[in-house]
PDB file of N, CA and C in Angstrom:
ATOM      1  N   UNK A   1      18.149  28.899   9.075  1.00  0.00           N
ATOM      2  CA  UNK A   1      17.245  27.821   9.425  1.00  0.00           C
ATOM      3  C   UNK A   1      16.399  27.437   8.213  1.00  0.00           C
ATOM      4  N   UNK A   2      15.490  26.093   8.038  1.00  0.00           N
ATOM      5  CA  UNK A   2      14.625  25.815   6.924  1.00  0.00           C
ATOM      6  C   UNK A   2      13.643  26.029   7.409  1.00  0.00           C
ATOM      7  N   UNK A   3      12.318  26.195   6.629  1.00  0.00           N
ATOM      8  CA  UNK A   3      11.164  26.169   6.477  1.00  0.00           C
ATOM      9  C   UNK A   3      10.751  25.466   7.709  1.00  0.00           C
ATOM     10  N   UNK A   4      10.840  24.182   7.950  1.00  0.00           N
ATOM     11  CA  UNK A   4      10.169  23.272   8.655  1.00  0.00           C
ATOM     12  C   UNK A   4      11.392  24.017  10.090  1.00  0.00           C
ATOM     13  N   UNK A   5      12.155  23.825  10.556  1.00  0.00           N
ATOM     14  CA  UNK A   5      12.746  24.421  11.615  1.00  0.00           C
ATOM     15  C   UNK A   5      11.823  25.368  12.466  1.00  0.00           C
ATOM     16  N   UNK A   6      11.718  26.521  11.315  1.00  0.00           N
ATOM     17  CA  UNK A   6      11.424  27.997  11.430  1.00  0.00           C
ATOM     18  C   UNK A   6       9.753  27.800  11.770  1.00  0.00           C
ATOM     19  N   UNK A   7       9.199  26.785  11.489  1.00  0.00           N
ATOM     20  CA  UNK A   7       7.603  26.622  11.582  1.00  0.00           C
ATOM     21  C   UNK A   7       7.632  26.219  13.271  1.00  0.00           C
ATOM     22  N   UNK A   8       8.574  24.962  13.541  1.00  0.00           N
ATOM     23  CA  UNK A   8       8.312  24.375  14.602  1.00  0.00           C
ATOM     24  C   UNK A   8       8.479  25.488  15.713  1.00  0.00           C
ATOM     25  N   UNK A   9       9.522  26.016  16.123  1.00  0.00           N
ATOM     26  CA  UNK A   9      10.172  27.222  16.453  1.00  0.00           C
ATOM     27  C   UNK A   9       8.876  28.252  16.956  1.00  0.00           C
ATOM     28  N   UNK A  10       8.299  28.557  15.643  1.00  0.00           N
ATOM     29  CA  UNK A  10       7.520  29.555  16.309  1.00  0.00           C
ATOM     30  C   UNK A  10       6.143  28.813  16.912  1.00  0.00           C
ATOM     31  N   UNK A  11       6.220  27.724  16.358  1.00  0.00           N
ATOM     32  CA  UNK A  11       4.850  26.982  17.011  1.00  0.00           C
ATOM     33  C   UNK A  11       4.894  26.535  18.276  1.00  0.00           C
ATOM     34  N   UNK A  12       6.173  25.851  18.476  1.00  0.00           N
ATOM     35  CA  UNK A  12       6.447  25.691  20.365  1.00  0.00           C
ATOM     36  C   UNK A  12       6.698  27.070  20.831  1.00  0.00           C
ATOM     37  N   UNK A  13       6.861  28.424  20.227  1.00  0.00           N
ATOM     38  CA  UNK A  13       6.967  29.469  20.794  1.00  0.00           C
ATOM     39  C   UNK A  13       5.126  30.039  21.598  1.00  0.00           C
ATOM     40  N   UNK A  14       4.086  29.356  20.744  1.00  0.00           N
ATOM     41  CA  UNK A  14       2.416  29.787  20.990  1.00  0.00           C
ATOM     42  C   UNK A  14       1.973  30.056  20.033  1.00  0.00           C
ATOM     43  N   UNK A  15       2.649  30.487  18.514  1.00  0.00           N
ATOM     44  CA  UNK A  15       2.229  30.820  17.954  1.00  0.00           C
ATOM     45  C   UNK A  15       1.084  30.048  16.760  1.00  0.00           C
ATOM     46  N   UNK A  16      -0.369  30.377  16.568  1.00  0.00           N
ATOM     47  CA  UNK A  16      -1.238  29.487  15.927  1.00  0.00           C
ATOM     48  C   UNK A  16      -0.901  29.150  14.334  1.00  0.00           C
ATOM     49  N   UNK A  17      -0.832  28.058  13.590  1.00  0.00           N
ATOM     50  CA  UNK A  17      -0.299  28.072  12.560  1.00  0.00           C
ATOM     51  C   UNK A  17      -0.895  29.168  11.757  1.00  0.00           C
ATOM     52  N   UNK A  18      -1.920  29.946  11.658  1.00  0.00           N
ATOM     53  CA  UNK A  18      -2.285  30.866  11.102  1.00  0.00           C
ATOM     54  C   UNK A  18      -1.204  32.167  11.011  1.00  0.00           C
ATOM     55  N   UNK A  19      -0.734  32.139  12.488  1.00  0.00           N
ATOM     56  CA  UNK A  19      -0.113  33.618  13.031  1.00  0.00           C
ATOM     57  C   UNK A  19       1.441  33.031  11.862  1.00  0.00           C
ATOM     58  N   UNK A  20       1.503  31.671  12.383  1.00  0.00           N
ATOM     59  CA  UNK A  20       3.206  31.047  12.026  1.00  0.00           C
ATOM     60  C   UNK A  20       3.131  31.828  10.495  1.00  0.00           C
ATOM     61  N   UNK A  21       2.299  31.352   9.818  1.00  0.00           N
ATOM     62  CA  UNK A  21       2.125  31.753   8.243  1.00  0.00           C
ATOM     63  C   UNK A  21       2.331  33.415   7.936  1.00  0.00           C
ATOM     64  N   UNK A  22       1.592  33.818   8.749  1.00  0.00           N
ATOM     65  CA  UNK A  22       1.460  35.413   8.440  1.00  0.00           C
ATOM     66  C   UNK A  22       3.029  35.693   8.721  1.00  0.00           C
ATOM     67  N   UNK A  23       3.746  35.504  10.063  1.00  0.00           N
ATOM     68  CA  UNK A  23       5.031  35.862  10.882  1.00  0.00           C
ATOM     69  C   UNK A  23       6.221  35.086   9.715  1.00  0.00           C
ATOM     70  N   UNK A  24       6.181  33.718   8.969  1.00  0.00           N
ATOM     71  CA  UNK A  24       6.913  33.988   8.495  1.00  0.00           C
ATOM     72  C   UNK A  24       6.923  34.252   6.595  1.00  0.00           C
ATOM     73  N   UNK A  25       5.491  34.699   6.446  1.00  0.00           N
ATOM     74  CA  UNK A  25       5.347  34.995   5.207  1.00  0.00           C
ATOM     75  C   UNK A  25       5.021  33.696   3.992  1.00  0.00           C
ATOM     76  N   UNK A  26       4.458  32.468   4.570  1.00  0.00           N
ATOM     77  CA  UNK A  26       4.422  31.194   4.160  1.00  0.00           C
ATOM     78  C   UNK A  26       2.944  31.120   3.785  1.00  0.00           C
ATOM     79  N   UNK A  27       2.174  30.437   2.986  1.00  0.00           N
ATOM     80  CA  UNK A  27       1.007  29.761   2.665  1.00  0.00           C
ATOM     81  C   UNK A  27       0.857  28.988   3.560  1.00  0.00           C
ATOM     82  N   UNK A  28      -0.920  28.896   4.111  1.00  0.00           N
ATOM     83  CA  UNK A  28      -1.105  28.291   5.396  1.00  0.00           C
ATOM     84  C   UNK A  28      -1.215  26.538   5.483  1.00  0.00           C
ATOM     85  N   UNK A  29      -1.049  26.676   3.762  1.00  0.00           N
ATOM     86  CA  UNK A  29      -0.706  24.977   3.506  1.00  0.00           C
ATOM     87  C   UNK A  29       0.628  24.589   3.852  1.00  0.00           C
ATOM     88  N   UNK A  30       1.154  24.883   3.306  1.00  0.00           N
ATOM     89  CA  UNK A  30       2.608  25.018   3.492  1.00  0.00           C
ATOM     90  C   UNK A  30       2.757  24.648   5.396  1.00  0.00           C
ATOM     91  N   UNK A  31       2.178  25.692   6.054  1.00  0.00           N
ATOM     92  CA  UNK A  31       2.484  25.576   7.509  1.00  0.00           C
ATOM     93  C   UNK A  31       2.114  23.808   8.011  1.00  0.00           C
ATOM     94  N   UNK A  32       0.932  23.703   7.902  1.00  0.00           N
ATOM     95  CA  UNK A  32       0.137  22.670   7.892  1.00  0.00           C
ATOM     96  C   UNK A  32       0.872  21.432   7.438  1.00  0.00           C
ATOM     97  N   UNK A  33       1.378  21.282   6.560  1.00  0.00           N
ATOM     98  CA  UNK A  33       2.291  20.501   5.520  1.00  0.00           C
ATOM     99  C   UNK A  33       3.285  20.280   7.009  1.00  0.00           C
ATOM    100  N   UNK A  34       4.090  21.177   7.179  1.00  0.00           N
ATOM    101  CA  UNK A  34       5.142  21.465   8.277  1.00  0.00           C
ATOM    102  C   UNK A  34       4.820  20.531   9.609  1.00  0.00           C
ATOM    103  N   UNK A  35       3.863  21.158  10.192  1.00  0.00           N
ATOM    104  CA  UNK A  35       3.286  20.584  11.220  1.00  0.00           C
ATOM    105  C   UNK A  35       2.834  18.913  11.216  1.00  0.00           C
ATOM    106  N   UNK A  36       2.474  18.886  10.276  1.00  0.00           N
ATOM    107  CA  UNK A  36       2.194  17.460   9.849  1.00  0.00           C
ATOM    108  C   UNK A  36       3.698  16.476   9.958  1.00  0.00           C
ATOM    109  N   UNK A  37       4.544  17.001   9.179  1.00  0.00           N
ATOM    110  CA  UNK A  37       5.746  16.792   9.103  1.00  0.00           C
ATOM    111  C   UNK A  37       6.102  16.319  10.542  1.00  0.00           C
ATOM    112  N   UNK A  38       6.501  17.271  11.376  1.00  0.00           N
ATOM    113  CA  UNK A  38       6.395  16.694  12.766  1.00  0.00           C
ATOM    114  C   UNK A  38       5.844  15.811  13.620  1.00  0.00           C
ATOM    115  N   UNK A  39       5.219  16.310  13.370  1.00  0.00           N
ATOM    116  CA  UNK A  39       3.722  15.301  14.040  1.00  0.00           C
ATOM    117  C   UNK A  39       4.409  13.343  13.217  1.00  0.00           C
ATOM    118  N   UNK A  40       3.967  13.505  12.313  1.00  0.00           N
ATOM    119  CA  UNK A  40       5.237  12.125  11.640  1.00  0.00           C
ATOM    120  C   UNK A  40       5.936  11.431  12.004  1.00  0.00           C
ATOM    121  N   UNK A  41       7.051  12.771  12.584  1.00  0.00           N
ATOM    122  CA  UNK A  41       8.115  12.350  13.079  1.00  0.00           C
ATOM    123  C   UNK A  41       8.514  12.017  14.451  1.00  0.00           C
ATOM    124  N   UNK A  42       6.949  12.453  14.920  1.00  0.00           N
ATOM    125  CA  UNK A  42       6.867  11.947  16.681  1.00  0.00           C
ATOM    126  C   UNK A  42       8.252  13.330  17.530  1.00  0.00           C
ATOM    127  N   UNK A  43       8.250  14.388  17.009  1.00  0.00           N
ATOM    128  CA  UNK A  43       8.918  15.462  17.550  1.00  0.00           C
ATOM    129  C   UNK A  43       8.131  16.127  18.418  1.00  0.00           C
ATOM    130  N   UNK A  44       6.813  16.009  17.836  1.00  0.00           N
ATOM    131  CA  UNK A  44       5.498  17.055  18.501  1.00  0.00           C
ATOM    132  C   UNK A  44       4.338  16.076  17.816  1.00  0.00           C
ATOM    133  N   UNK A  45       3.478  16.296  19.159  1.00  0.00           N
ATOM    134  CA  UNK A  45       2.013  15.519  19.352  1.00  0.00           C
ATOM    135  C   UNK A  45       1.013  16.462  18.766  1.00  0.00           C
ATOM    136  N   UNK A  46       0.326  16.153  18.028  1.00  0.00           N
ATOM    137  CA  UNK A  46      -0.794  17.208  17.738  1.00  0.00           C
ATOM    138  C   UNK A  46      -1.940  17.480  19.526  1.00  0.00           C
ATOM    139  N   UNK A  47      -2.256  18.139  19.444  1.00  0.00           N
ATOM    140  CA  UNK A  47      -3.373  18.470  20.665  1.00  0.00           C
ATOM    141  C   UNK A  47      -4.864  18.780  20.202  1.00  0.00           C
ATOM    142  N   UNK A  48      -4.759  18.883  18.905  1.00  0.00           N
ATOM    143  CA  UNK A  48      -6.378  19.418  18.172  1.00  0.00           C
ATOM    144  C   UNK A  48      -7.164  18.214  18.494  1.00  0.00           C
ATOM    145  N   UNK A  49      -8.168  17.773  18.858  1.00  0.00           N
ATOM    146  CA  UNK A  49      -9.328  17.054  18.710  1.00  0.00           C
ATOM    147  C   UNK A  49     -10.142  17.078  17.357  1.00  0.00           C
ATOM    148  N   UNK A  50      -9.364  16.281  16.856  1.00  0.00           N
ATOM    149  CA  UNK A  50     -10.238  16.082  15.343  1.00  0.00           C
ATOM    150  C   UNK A  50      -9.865  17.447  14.324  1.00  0.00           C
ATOM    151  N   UNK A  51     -10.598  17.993  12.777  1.00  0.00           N
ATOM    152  CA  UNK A  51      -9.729  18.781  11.959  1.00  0.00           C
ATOM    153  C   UNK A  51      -9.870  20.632  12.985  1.00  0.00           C
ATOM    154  N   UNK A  52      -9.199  20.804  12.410  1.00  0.00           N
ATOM    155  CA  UNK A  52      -8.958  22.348  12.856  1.00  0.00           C
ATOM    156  C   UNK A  52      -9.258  22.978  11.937  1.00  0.00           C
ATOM    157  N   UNK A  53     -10.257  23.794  12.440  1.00  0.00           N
ATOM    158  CA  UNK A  53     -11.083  24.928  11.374  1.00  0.00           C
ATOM    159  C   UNK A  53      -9.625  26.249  11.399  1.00  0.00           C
ATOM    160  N   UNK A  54      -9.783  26.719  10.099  1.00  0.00           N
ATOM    161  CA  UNK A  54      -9.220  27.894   9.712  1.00  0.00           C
ATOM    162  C   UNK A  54      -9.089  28.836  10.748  1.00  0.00           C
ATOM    163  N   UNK A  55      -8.132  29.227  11.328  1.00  0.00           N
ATOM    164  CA  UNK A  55      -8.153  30.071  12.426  1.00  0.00           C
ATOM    165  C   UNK A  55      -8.425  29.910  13.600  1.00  0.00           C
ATOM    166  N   UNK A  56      -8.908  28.445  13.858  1.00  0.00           N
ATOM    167  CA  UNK A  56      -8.820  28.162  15.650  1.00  0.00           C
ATOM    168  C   UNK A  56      -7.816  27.649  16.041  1.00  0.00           C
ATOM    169  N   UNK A  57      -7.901  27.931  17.469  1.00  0.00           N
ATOM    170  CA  UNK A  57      -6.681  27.455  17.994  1.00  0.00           C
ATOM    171  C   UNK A  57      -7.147  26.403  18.732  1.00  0.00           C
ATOM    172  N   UNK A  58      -6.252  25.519  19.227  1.00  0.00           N
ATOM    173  CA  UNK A  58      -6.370  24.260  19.740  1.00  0.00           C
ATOM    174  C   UNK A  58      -5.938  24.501  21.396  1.00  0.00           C
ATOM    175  N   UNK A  59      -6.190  23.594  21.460  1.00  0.00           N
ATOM    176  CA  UNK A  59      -6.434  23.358  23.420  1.00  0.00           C
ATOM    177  C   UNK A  59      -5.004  23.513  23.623  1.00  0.00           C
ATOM    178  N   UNK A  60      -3.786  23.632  24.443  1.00  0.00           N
ATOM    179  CA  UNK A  60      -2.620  23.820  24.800  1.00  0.00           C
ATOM    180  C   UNK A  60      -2.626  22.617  25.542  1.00  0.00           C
ATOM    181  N   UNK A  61      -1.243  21.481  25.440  1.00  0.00           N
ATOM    182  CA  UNK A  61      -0.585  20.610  25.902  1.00  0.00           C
ATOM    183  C   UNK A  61      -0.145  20.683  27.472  1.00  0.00           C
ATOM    184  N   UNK A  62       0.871  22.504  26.849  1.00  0.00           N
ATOM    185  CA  UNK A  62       1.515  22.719  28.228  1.00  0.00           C
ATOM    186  C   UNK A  62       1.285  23.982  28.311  1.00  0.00           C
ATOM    187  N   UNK A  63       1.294  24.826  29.253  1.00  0.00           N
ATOM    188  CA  UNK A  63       1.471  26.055  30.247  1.00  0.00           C
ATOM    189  C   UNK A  63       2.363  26.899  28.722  1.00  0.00           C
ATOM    190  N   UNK A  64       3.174  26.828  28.352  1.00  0.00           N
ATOM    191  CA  UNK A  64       4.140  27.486  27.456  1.00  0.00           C
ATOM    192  C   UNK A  64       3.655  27.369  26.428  1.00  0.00           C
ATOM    193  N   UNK A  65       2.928  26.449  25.836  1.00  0.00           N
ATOM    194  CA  UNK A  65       2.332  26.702  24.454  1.00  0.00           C
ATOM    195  C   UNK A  65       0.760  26.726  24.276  1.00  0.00           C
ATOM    196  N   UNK A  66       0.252  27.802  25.064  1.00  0.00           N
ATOM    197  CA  UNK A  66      -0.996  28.075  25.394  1.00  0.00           C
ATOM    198  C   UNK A  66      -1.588  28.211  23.564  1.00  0.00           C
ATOM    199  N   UNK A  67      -2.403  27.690  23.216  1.00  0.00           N
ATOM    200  CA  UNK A  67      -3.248  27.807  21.595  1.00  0.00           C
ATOM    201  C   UNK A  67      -2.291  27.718  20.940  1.00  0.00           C
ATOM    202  N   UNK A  68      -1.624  26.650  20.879  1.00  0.00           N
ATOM    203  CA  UNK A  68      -0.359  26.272  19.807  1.00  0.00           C
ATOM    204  C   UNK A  68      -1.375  24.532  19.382  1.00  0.00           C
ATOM    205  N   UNK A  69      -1.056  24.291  18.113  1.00  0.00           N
ATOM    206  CA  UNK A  69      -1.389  23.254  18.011  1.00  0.00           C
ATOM    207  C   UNK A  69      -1.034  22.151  18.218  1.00  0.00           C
ATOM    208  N   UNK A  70       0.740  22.410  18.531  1.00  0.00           N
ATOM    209  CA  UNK A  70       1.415  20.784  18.611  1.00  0.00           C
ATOM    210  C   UNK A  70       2.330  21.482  19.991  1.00  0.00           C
ATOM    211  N   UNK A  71       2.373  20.396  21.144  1.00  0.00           N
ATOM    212  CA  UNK A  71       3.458  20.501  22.010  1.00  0.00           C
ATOM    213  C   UNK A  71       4.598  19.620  21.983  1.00  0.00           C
ATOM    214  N   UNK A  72       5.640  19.934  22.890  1.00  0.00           N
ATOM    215  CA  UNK A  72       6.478  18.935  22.371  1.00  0.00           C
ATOM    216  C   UNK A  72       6.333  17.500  23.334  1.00  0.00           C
ATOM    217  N   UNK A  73       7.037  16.807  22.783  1.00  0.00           N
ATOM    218  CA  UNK A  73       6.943  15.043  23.427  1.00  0.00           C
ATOM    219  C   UNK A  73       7.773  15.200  24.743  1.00  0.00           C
ATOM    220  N   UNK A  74       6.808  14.847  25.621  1.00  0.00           N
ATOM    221  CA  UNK A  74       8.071  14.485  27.362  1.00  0.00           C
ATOM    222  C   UNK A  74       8.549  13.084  27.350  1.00  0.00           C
TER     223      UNK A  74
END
């Protein structure tokens, strides 16, 4: 899988881009970068209300991605 795959993956899995970074050994820019990426591409909606401080998690979309920052599009 790539970078951006492997980000989305664990991010619709719950995981906070902080955790994504640590889990797959990435710079938390880098993650961010990723997420953004998506978000772009209308794959996944951001859910944060305005910037996201270092280490918070964001409100959950759906039931399955409880403190994930992006859910996916219905």
């Amino acid at each position: 899988m790539s970078v951006l795959t492997d980000v989305l993956t664990a991010t619709r899995a719950g995981a906070t881009p902080d955790a994504v970074a640590r889990r797959l050994g990435l710079d938390q820019g880098l993650v961010d970068a990723a997420i953004d990426h998506w978000v772009r591409l209308g794959v996944v909606t951001s859910v944060c209300a305005g910037p996201r401080a270092p280490g918070a998690a964001c409100a959950a979309a759906t039931p399955a991605c409880a403190g994930c920052p992006v859910a996916p599009r219905r």
